[in-house]
Protein backbone atom coordinates (compact mmCIF):
# COMPACT_ATOMS: atom_id res chain seq x y z
CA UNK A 1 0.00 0.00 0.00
CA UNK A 2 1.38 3.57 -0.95
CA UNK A 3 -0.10 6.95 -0.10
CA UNK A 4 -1.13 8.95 -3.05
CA UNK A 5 -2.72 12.54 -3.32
CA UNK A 6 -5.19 13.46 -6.22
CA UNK A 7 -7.42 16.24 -6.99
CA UNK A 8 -10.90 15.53 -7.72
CA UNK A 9 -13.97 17.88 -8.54
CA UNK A 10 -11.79 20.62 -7.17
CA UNK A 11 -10.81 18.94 -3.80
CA UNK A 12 -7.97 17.26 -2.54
CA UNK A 13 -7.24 14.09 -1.01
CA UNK A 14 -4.87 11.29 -0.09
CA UNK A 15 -5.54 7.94 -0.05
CA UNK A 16 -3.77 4.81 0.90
CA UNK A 17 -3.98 2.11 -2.52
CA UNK A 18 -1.79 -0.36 -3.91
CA UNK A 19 -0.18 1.30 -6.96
CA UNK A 20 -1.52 -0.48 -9.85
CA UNK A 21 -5.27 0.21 -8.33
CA UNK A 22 -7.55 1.65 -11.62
CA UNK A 23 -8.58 5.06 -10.07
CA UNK A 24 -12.15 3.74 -11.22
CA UNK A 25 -11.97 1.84 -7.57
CA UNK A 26 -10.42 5.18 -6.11
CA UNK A 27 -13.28 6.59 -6.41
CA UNK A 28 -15.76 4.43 -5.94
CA UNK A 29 -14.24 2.52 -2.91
CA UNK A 30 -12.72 5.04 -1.07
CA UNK A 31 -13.98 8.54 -2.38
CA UNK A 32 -17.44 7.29 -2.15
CA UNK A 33 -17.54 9.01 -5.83
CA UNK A 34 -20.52 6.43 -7.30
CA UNK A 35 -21.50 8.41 -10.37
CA UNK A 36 -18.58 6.46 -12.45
CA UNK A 37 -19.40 3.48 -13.17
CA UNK A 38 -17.66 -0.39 -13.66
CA UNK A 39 -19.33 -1.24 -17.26
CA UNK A 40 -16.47 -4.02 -18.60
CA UNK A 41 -13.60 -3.05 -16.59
CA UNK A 42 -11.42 -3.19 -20.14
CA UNK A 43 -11.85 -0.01 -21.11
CA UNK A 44 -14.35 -0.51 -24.17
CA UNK A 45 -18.01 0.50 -23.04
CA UNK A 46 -17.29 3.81 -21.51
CA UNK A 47 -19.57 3.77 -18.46
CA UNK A 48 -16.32 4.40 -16.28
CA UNK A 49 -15.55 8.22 -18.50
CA UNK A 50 -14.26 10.79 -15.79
CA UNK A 51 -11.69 13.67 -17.38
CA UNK A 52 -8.57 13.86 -16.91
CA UNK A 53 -6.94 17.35 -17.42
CA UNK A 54 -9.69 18.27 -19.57
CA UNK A 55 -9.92 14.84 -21.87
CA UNK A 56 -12.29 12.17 -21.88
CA UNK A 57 -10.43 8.99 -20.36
CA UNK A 58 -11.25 5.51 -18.97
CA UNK A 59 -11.09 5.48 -15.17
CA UNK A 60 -10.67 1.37 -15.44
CA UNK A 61 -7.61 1.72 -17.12
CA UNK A 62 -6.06 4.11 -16.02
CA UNK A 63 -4.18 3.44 -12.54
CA UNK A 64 -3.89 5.44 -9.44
CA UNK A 65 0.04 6.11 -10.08
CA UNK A 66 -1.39 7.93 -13.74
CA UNK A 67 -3.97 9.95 -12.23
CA UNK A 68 -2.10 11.10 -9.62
CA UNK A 69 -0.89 15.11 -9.83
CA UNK A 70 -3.76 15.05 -12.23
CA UNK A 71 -6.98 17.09 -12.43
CA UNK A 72 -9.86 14.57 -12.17
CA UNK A 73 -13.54 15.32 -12.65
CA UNK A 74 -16.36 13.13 -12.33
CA UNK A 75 -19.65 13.46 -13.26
CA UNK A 76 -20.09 14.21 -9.58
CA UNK A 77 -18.15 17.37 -10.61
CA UNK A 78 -18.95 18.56 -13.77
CA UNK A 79 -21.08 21.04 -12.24
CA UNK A 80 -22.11 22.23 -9.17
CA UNK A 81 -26.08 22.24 -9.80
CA UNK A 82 -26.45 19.82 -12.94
CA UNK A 83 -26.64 22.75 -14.80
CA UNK A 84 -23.97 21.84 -17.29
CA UNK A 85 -25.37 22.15 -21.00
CA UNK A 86 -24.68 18.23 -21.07
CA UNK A 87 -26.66 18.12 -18.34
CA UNK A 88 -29.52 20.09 -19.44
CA UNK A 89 -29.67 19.09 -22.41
CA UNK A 90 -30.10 15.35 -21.65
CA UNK A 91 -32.91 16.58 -19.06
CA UNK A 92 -34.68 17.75 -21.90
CA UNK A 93 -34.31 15.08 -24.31
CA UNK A 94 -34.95 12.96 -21.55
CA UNK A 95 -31.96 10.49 -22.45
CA UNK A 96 -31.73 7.88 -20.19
CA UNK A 97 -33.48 4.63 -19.80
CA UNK A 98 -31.94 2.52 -17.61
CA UNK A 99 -29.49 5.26 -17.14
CA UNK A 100 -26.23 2.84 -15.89
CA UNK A 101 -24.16 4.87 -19.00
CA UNK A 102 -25.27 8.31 -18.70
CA UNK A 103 -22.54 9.23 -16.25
CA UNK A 104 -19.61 7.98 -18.83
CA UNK A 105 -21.95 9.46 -22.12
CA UNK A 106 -22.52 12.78 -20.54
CA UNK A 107 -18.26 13.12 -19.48
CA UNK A 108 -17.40 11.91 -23.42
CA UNK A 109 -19.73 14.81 -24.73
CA UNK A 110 -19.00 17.45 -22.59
CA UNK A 111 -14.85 16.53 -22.96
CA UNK A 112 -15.79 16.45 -27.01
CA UNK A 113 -17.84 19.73 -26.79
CA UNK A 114 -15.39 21.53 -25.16
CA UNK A 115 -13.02 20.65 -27.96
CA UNK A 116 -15.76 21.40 -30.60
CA UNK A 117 -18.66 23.32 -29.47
CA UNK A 118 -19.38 23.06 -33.48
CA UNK A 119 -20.32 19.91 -34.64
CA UNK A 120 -22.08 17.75 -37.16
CA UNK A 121 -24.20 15.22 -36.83
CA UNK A 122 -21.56 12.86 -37.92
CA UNK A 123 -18.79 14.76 -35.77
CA UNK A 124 -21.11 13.80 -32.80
CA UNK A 125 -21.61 10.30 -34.03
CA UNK A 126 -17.87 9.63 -34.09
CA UNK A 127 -17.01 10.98 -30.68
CA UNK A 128 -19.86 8.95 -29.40
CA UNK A 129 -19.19 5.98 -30.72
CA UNK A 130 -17.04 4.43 -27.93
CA UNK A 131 -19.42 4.68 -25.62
CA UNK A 132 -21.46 2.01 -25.22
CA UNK A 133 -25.48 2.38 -24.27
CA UNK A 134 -26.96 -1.27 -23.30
CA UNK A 135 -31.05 0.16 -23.92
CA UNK A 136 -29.69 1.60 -27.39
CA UNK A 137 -30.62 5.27 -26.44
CA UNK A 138 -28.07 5.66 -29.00
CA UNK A 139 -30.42 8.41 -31.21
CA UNK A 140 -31.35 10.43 -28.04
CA UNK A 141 -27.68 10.79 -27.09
CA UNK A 142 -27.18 12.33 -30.45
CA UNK A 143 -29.62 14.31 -30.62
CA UNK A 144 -28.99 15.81 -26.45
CA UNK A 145 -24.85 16.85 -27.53
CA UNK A 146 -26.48 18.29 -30.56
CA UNK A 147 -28.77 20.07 -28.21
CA UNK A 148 -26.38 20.60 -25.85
CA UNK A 149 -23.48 22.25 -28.63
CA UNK A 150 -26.57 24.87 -29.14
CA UNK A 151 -26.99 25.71 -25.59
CA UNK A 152 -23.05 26.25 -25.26
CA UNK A 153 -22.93 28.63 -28.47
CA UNK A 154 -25.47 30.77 -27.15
């Protein structure tokens, strides 16, 4: 077990891991940080998405001794009130079915969106496409970071 300090949703702490721990289990486990979620645990379906210094990256693969020194947000954190255009927008889409992905969808659009507030329908479609949705929602997700690029060019 090593001590290791990170910086998540604008806080600090230090917690006691073994090095090779994914941070996914950092925060779930000891952080108490449930909105990221364990999908495959191989870094394919996207349910575990937090950011990293801005980008979109798989908490399950990525270990403690990475995202340590880094900026971390979680879903938790990507705003204070939900009122993140993401956010809003998938409110009023109403998105979600079973709503076990939403967490890792909503961190890949707003990491994409804030890299291209912009984009086409087939810009959106490509950034989305690693994520994985087990109800299919897959048109509704679209159409909310298409929603969602409007609300953050306004």
């Amino acid at each position: 077990m090593m001590e290791f300090s990170l910086k998540v949703n604008q806080q600090n702490f230090t917690v006691e891991v073994d090095p090779g721990t994914p941070l996914l289990w950092v925060l779930r486990d000891e952080l108490q940080l449930m909105g990221t979620k364990y999908g495959c645990g191989i870094g394919q379906c996207g349910a575990c998405t937090v950011h990293i210094d801005g980008e979109a990256q798989r908490s399950c693969q990525t270990t403690i001794e990475i995202a340590e020194g880094q900026d971390i947000t979680t879903i938790e954190g990507l705003s204070d009130h939900g009122d993140h255009p993401v956010q809003e927008a998938w409110k009023e889409i109403d998105v979600p079915q079973c709503g076990y992905c939403q967490g890792g969808q909503m961190m890949t659009a707003s990491a994409f969106l804030a890299k291209n507030p912009s984009p086409d329908a087939k810009e959106i479609r490509m950034a989305m496409q690693g994520n994985i949705c087990r109800c299919a929602s897959y048109n509704r997700i679209e159409k909310a970071v298409a929603v969602a690029a409007e609300k953050l060019t306004k």
